[in-house]
N, C-alpha and C. Protein backbone atom coordinates (compact mmCIF):
# COMPACT_ATOMS: atom_id res chain seq x y z
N UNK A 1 24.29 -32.94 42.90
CA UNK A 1 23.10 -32.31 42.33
C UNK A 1 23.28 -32.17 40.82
N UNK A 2 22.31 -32.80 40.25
CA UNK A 2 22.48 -32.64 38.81
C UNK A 2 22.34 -31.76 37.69
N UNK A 3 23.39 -30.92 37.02
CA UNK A 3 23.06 -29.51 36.23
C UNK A 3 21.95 -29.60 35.09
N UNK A 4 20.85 -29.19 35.14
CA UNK A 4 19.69 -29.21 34.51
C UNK A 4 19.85 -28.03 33.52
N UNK A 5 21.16 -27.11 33.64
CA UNK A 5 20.85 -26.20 32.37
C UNK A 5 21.43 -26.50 31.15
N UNK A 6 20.39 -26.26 30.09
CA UNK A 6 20.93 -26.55 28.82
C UNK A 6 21.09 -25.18 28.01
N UNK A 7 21.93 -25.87 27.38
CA UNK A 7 23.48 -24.63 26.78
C UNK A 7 22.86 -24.51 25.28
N UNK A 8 22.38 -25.19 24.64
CA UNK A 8 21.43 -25.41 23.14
C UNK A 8 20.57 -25.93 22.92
N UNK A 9 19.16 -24.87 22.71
CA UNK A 9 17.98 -25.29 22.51
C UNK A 9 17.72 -25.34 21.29
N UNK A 10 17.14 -26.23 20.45
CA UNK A 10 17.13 -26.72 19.29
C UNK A 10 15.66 -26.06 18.97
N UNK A 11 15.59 -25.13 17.80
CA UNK A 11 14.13 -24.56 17.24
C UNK A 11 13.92 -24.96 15.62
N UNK A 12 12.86 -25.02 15.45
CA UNK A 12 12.59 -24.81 14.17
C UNK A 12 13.40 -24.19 13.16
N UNK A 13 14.00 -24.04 12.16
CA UNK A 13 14.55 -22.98 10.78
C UNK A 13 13.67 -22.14 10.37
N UNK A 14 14.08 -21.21 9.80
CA UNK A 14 13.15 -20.48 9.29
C UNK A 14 14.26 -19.86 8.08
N UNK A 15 13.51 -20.48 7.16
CA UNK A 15 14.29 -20.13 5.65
C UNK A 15 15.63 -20.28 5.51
N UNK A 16 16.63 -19.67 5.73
CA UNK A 16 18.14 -19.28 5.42
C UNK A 16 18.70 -19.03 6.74
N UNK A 17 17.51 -18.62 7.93
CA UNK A 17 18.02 -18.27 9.06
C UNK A 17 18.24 -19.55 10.22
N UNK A 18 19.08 -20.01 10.76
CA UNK A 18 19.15 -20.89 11.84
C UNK A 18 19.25 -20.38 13.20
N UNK A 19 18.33 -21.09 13.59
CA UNK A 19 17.77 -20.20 15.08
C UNK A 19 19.27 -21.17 16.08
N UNK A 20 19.47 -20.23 16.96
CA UNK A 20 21.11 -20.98 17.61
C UNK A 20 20.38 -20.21 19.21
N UNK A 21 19.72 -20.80 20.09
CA UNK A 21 19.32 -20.04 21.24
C UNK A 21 20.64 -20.75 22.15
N UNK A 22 21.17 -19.76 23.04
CA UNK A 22 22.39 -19.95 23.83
C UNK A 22 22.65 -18.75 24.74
N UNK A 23 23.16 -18.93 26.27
CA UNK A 23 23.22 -18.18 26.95
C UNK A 23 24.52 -17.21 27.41
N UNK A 24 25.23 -17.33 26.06
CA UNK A 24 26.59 -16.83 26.11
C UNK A 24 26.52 -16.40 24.78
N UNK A 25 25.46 -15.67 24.01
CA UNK A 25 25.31 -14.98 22.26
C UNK A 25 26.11 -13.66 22.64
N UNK A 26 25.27 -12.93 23.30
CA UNK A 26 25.84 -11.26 23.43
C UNK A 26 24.52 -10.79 23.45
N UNK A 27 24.35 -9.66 23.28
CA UNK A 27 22.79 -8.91 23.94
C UNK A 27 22.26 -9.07 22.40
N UNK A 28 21.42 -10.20 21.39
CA UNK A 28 20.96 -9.92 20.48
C UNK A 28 19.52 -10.04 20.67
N UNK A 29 19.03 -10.74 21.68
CA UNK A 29 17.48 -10.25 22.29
C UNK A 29 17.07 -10.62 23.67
N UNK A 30 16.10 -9.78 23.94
CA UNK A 30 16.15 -10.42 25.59
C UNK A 30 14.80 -10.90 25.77
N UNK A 31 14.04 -11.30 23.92
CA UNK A 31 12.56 -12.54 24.09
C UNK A 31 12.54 -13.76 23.64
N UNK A 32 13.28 -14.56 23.95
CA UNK A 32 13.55 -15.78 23.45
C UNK A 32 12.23 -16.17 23.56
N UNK A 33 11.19 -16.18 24.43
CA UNK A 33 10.28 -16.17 24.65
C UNK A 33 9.34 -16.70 23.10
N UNK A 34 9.53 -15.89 22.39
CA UNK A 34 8.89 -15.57 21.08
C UNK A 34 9.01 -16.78 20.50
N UNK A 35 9.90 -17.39 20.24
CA UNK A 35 10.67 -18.50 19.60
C UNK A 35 9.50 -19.89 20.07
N UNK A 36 10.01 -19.91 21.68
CA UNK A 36 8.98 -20.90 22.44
C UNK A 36 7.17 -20.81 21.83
N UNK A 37 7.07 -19.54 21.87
CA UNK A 37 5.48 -19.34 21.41
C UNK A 37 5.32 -20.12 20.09
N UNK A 38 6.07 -19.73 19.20
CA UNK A 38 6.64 -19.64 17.51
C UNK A 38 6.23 -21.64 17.77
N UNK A 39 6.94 -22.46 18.46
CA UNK A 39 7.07 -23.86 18.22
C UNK A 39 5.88 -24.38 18.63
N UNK A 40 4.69 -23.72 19.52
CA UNK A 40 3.73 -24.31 20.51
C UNK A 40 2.69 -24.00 19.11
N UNK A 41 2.88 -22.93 18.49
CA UNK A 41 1.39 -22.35 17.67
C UNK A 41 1.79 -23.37 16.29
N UNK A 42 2.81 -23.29 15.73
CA UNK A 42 3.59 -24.63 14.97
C UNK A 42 2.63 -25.65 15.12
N UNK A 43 3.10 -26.36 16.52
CA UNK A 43 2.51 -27.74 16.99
C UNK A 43 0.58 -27.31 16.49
N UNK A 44 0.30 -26.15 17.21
CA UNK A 44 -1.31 -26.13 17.23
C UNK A 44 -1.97 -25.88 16.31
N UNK A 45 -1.55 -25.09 15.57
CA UNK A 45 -2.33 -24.43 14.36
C UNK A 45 -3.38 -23.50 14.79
N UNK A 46 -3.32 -23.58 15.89
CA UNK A 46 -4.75 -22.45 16.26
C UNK A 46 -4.85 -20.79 15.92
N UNK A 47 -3.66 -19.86 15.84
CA UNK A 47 -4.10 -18.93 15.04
C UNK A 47 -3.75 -18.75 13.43
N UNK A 48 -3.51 -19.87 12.90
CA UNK A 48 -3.75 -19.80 11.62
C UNK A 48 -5.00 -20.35 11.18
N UNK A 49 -5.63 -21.06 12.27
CA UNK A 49 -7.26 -21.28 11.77
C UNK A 49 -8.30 -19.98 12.07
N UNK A 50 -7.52 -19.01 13.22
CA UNK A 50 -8.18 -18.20 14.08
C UNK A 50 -7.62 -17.35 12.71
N UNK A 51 -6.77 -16.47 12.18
CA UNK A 51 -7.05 -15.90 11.65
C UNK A 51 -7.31 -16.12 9.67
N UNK A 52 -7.67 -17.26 9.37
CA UNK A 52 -8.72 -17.14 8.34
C UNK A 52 -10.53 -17.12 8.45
N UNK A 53 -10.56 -16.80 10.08
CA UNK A 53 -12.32 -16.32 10.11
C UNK A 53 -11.93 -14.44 9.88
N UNK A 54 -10.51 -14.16 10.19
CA UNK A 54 -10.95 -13.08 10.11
C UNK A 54 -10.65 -11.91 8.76
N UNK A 55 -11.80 -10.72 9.21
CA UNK A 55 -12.17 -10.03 7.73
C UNK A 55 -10.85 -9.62 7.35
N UNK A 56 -10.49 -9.20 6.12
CA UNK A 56 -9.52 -8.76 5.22
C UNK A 56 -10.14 -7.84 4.36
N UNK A 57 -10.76 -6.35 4.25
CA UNK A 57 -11.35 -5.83 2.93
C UNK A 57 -9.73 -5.57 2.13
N UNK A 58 -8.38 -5.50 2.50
CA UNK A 58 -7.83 -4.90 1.97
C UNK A 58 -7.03 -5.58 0.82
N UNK A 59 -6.67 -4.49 -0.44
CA UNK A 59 -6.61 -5.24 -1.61
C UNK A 59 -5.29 -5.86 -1.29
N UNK A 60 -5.19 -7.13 -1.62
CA UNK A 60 -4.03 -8.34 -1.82
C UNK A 60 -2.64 -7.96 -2.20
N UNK A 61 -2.90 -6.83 -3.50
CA UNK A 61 -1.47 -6.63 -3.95
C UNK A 61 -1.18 -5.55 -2.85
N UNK A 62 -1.53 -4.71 -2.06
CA UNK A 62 -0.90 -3.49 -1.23
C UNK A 62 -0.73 -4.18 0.10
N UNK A 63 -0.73 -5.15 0.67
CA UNK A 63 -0.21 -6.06 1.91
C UNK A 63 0.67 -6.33 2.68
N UNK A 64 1.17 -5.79 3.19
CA UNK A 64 2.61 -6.43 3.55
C UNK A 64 2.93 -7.33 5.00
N UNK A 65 1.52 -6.91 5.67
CA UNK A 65 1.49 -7.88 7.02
C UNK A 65 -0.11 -8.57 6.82
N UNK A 66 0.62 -10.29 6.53
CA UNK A 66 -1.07 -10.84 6.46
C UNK A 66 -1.64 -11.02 7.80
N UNK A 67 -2.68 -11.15 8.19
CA UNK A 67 -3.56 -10.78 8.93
C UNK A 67 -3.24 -12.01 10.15
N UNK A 68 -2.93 -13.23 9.79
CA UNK A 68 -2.33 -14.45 10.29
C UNK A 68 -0.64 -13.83 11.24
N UNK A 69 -0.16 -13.11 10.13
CA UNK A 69 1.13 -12.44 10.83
C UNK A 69 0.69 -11.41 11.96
N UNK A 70 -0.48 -10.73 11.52
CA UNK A 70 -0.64 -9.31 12.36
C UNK A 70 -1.40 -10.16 13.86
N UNK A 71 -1.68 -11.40 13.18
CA UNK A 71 -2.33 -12.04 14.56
C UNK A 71 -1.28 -12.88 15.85
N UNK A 72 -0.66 -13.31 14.88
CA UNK A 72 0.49 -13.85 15.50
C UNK A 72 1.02 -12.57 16.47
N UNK A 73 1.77 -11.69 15.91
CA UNK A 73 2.50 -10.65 16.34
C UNK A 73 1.47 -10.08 17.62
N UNK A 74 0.43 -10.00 17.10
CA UNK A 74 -0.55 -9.17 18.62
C UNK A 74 -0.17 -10.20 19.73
N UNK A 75 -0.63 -11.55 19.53
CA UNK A 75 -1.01 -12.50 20.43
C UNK A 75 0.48 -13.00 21.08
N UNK A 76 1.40 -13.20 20.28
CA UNK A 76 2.85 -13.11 20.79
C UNK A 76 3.13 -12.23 21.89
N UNK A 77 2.97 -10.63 21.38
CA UNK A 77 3.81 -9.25 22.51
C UNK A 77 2.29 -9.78 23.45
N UNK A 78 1.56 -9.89 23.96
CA UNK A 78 0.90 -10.06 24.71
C UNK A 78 1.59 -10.88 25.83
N UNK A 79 1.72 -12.15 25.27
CA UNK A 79 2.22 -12.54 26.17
C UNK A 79 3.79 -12.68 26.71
N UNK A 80 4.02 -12.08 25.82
CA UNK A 80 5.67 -11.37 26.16
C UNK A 80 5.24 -10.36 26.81
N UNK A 81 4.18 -9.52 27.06
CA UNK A 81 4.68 -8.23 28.25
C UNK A 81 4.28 -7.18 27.64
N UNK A 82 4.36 -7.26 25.83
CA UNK A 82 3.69 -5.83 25.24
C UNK A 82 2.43 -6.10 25.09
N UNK A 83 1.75 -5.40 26.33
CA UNK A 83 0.34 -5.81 26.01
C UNK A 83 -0.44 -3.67 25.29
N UNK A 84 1.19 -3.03 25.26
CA UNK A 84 0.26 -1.56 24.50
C UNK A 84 0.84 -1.81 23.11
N UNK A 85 0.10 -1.01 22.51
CA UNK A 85 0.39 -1.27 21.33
C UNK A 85 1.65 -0.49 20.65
N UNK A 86 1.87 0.47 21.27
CA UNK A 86 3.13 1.37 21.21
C UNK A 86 4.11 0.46 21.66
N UNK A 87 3.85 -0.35 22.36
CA UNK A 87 5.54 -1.56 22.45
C UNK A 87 5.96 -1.89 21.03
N UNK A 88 5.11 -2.30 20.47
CA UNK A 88 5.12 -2.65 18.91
C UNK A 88 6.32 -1.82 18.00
N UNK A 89 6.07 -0.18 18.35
CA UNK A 89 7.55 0.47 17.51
C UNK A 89 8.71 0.34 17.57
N UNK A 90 9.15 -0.63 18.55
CA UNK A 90 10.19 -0.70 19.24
C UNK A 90 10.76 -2.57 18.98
N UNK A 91 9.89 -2.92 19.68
CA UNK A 91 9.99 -4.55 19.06
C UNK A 91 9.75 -4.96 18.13
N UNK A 92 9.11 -4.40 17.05
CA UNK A 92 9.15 -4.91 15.68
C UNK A 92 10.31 -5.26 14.94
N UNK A 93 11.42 -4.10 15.38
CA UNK A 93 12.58 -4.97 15.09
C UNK A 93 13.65 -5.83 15.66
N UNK A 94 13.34 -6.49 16.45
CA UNK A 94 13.38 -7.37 17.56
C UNK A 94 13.57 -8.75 16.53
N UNK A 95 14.62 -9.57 16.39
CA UNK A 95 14.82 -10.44 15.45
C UNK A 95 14.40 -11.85 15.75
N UNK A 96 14.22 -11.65 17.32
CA UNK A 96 13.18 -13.15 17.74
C UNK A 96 12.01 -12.71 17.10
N UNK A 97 11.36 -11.82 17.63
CA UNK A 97 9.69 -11.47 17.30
C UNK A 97 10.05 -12.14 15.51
N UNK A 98 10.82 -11.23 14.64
CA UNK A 98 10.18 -11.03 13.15
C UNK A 98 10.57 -13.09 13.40
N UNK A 99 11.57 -13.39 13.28
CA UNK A 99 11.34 -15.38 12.59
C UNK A 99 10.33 -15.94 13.80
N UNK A 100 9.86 -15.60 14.68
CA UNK A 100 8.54 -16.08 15.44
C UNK A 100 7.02 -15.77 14.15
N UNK A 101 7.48 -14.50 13.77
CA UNK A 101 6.08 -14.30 12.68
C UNK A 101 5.98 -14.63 11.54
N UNK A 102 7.90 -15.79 11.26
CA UNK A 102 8.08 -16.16 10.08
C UNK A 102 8.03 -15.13 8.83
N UNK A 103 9.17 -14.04 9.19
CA UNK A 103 9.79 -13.15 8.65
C UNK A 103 10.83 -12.54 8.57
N UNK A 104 11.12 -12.19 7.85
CA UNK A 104 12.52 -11.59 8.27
C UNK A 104 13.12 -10.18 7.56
N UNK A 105 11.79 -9.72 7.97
CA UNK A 105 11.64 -7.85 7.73
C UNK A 105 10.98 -7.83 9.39
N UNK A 106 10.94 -6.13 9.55
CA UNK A 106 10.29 -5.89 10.73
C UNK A 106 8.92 -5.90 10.49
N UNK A 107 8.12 -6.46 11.73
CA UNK A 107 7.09 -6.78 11.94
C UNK A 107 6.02 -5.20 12.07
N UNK A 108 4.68 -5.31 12.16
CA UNK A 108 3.68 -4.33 11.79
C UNK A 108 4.44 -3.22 12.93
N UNK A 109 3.74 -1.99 12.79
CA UNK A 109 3.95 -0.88 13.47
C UNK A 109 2.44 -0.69 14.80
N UNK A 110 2.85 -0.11 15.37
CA UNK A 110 1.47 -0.03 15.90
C UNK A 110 0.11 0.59 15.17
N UNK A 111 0.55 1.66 14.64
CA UNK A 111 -0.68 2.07 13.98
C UNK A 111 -1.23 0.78 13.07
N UNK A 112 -0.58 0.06 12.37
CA UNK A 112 -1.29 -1.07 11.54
C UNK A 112 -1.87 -2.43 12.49
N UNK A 113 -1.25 -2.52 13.54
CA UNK A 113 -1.42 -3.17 14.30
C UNK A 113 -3.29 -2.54 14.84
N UNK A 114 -3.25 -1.63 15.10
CA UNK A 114 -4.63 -0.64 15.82
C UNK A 114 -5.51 -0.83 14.21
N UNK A 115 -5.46 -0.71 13.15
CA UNK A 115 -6.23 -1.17 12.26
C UNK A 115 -6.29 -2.18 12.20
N UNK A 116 -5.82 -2.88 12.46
CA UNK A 116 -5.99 -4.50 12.39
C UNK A 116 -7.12 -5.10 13.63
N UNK A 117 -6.78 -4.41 14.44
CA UNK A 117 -7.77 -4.85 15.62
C UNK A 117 -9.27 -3.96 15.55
N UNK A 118 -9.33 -2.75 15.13
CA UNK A 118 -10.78 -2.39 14.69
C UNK A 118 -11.30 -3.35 13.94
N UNK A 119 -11.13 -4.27 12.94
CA UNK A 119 -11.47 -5.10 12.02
C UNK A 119 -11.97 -5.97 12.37
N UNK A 120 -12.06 -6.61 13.78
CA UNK A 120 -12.78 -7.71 14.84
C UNK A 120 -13.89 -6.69 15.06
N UNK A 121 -15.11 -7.61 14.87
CA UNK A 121 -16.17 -7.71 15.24
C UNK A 121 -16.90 -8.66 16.46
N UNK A 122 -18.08 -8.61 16.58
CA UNK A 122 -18.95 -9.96 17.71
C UNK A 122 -18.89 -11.27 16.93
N UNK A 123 -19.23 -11.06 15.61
CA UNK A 123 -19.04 -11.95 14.68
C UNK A 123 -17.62 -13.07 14.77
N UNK A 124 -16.73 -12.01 14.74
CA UNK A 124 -15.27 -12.66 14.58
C UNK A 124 -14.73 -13.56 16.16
N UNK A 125 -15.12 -13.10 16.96
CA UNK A 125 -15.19 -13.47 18.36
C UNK A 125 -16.20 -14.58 18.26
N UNK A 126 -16.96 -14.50 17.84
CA UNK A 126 -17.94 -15.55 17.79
C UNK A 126 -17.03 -17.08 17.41
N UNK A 127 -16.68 -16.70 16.05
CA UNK A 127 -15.84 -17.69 15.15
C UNK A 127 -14.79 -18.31 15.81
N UNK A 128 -13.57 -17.17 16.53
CA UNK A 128 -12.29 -17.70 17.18
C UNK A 128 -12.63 -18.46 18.73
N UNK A 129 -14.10 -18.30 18.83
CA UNK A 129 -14.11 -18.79 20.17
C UNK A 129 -14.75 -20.47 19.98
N UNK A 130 -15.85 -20.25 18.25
CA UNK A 130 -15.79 -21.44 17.80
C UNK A 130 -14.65 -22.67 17.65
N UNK A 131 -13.37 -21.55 17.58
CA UNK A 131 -12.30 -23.03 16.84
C UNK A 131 -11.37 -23.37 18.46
N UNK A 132 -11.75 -22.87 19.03
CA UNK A 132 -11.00 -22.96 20.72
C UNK A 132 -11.57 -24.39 21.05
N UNK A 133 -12.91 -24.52 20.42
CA UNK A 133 -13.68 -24.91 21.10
C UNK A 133 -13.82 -26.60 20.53
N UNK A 134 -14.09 -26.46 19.41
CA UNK A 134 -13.49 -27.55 18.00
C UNK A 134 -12.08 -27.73 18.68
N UNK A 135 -11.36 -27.37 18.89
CA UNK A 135 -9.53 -27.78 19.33
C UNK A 135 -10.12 -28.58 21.02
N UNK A 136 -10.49 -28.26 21.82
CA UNK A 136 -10.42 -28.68 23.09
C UNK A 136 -11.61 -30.02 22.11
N UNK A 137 -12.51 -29.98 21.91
CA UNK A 137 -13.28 -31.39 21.66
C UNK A 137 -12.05 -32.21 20.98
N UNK A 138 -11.68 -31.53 19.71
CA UNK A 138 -10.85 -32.40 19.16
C UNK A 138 -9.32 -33.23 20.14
N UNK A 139 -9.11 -32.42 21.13
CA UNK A 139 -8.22 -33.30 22.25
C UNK A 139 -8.10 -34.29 22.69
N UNK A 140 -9.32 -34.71 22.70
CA UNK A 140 -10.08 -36.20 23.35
C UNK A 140 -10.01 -37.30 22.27
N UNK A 141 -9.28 -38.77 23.06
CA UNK A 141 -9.67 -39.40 22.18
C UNK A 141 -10.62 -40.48 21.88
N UNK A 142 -11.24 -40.32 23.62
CA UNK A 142 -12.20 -40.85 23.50
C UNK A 142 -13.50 -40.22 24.09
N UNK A 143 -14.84 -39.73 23.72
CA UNK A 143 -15.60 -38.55 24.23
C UNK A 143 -15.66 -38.77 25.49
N UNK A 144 -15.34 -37.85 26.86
CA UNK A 144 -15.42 -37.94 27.98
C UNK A 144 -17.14 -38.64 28.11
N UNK A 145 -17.61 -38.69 29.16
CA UNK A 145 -18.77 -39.67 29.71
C UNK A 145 -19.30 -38.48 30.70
N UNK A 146 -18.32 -37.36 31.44
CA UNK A 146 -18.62 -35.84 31.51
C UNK A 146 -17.97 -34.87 32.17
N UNK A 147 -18.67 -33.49 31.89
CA UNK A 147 -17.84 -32.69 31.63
C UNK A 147 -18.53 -31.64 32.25
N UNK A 148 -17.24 -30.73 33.28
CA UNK A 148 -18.06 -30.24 34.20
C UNK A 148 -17.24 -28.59 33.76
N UNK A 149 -18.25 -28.01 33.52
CA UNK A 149 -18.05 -26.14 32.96
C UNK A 149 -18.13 -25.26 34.24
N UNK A 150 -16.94 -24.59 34.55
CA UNK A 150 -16.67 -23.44 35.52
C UNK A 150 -17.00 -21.96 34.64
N UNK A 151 -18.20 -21.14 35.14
CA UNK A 151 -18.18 -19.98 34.64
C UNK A 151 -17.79 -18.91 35.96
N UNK A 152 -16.68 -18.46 35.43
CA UNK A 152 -16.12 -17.49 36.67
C UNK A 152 -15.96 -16.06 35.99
N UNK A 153 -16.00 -14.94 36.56
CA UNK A 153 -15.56 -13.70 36.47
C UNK A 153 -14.41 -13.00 37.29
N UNK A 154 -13.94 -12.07 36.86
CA UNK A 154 -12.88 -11.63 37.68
C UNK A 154 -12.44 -10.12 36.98
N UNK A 155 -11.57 -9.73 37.51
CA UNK A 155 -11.40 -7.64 37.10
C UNK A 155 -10.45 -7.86 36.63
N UNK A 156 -10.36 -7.21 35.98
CA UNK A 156 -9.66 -6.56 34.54
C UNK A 156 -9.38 -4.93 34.76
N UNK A 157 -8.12 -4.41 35.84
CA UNK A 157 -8.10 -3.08 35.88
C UNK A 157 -8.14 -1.99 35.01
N UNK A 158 -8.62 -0.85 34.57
CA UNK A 158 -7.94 0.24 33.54
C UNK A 158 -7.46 0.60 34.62
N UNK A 159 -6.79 1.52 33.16
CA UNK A 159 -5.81 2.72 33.78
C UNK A 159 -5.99 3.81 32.84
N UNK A 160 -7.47 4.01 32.24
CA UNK A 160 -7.51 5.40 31.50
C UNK A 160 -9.28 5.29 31.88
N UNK A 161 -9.38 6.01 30.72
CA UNK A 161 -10.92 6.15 30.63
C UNK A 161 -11.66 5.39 29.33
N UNK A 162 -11.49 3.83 29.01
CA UNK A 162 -11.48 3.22 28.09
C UNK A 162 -12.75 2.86 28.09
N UNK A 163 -13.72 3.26 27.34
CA UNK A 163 -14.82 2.92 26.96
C UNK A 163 -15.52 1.85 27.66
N UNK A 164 -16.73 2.03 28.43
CA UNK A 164 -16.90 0.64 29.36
C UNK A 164 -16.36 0.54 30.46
N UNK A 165 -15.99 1.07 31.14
CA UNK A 165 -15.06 1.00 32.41
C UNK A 165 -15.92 2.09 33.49
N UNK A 166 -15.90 0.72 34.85
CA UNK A 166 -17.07 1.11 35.92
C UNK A 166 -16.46 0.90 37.14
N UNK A 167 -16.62 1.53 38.11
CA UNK A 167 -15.86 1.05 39.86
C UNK A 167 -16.52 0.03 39.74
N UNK A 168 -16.39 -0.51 40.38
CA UNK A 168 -16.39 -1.80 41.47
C UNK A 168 -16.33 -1.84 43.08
N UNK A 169 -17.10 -1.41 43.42
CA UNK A 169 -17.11 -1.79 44.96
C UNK A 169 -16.55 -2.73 45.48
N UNK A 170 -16.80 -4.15 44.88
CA UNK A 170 -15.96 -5.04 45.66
C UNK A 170 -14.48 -5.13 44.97
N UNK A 171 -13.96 -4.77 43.49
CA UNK A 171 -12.47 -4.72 43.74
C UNK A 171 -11.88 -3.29 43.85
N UNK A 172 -12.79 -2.20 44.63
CA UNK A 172 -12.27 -0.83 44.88
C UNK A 172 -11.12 -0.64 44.18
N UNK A 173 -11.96 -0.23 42.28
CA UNK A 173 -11.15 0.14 41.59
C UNK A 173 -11.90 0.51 40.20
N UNK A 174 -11.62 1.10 39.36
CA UNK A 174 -12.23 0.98 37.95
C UNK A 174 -11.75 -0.37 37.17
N UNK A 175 -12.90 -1.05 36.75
CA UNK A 175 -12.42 -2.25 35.86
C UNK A 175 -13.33 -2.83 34.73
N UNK A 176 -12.82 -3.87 33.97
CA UNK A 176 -14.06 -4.53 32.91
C UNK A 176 -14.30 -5.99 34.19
N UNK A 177 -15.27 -6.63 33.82
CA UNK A 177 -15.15 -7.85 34.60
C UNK A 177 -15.70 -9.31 33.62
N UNK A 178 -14.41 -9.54 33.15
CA UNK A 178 -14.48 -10.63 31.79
C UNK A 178 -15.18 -11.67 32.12
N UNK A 179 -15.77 -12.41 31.59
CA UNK A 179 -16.71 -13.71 32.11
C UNK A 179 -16.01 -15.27 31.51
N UNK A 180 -15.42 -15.80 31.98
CA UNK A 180 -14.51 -16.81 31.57
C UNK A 180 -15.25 -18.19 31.60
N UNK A 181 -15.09 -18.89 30.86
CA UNK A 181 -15.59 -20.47 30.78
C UNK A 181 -14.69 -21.43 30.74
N UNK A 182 -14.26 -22.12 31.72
CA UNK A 182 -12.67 -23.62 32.07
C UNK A 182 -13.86 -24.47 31.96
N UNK A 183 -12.86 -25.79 31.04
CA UNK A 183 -13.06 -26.93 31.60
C UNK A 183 -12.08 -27.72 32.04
N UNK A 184 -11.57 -27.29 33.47
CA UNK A 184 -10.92 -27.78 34.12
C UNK A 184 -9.55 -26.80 33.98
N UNK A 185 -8.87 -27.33 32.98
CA UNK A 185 -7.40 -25.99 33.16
C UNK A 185 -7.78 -25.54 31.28
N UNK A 186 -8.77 -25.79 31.01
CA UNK A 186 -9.04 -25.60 29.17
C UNK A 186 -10.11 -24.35 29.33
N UNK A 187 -9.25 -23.09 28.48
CA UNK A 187 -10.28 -22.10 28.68
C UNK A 187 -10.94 -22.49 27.07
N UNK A 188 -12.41 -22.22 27.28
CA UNK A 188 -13.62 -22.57 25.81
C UNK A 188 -14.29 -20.81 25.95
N UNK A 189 -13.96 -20.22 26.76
CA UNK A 189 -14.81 -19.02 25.91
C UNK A 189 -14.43 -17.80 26.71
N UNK A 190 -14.27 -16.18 26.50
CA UNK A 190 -13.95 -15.56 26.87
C UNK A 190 -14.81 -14.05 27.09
N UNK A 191 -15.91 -13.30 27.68
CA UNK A 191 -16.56 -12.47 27.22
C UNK A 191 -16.68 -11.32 28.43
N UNK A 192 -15.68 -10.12 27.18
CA UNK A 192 -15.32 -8.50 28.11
C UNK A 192 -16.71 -8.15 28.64
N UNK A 193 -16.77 -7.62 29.58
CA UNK A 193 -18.31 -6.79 30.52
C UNK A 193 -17.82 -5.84 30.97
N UNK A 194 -18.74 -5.09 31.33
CA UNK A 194 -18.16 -3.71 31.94
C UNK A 194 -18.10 -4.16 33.52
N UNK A 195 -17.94 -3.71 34.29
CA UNK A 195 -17.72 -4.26 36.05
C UNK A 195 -19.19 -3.71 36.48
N UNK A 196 -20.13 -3.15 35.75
CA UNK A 196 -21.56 -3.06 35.99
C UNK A 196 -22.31 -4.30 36.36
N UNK A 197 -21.91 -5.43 35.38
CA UNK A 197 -22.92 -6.33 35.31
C UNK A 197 -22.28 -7.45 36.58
N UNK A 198 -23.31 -7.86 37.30
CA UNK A 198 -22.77 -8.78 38.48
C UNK A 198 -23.08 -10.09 38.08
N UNK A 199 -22.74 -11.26 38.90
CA UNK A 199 -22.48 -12.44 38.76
C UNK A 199 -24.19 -12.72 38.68
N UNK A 200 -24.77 -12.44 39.27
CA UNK A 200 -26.29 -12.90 39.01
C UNK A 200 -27.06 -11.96 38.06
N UNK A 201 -26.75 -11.76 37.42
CA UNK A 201 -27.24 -10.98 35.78
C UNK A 201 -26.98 -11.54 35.18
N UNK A 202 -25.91 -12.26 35.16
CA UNK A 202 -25.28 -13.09 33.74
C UNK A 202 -26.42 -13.84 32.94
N UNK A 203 -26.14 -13.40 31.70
CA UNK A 203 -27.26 -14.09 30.50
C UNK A 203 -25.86 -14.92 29.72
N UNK A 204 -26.33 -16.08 29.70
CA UNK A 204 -25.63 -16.70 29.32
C UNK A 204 -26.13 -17.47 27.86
N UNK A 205 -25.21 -17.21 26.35
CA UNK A 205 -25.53 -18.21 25.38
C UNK A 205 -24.56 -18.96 24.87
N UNK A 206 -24.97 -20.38 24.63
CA UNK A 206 -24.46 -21.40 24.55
C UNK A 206 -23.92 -21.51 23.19
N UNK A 207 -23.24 -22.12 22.68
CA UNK A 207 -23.21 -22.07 20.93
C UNK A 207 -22.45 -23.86 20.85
């Protein structure tokens, strides 16, 4: 049987720092995870296009996490597992996370992190769902002939009393019930609802 584990995974540099991932370091992080994200968004460019739609009022010289970083960093602990924002005080100094955000200071705090996300609007959602969307056309290299759109919903549990949040009879529970758009395994659009609105209400606009 042939040993499929590898002992050195080869990453990107980041400045002065050389990334050395290996399963015999010593406890220096337990998200390598970050790194993997760090090479895929590299390859894509998608939230560095995603975050120049979004607003910035704040002045340039007082900055210290650009908005591209504060986006990275959200969208990263997400899918690492910190999906509260209080994970953030803790992993910010987490030395995968900071060279994943292409830094090498600690990454935002939560409170800056929670200003950062008031700053999205319908507008801004509008835009990032525009360039999802521009990226999946741009995939193709030759225009499909067609193309078949799944609009599905599904629950989204709380666990407080978060603004918008309704039982559900059929998932006997409090939830949002997000409205999702695949084409095929390619998600093109994403839109929070409260678990009020049912599958045959849906108003649907196209862009």
């Amino acid at each position: 049987m042939p040993n499929c584990t590898v002992m050195n995974v080869p990453f990107s540099n980041f400045k002065r720092r050389e990334i050395d991932a290996r399963f015999d370091g010593g406890d220096v992080s337990s998200d390598g995870g970050f790194l993997l994200l760090r090479e895929v968004d590299l390859k894509l460019g998608l939230l560095k296009a995603v975050a120049r739609t979004l607003p910035d009022p704040r002045n340039p010289a007082l900055v210290q996490h650009t908005s591209e970083h504060l986006l990275r960093q959200r969208v990263f602990g997400i899918c690492q597992g910190y999906e509260d924002l209080n994970d953030h005080d803790v992993v910010r100094d987490d030395m995968a996370l900071q060279t994943a955000l292409g830094r090498d200071t600690p990454a935002a705090s939560s409170p800056t992190l929670c200003r950062f996300e008031n700053r999205a609007d319908r507008s801004t959602a509008i835009a990032a769902h525009c360039i999802i969307v521009d990226q999946f056309i741009a995939s193709f290299d030759v225009a499909p002939t067609e193309l078949i759109l799944d609009f599905d919903a599904t629950d989204d549990v709380v666990h407080g009393n978060q603004e918008g949040r309704h039982f559900s009879a059929f998932y006997d529970n409090y939830c949002f019930l997000p409205l999702f758009v695949f084409c095929g395994e390619q998600l093109l659009a994403a839109y929070l609802r409260p678990a009020s609105k049912e599958s045959r209400q849906n108003k649907l606009t196209m862009f």
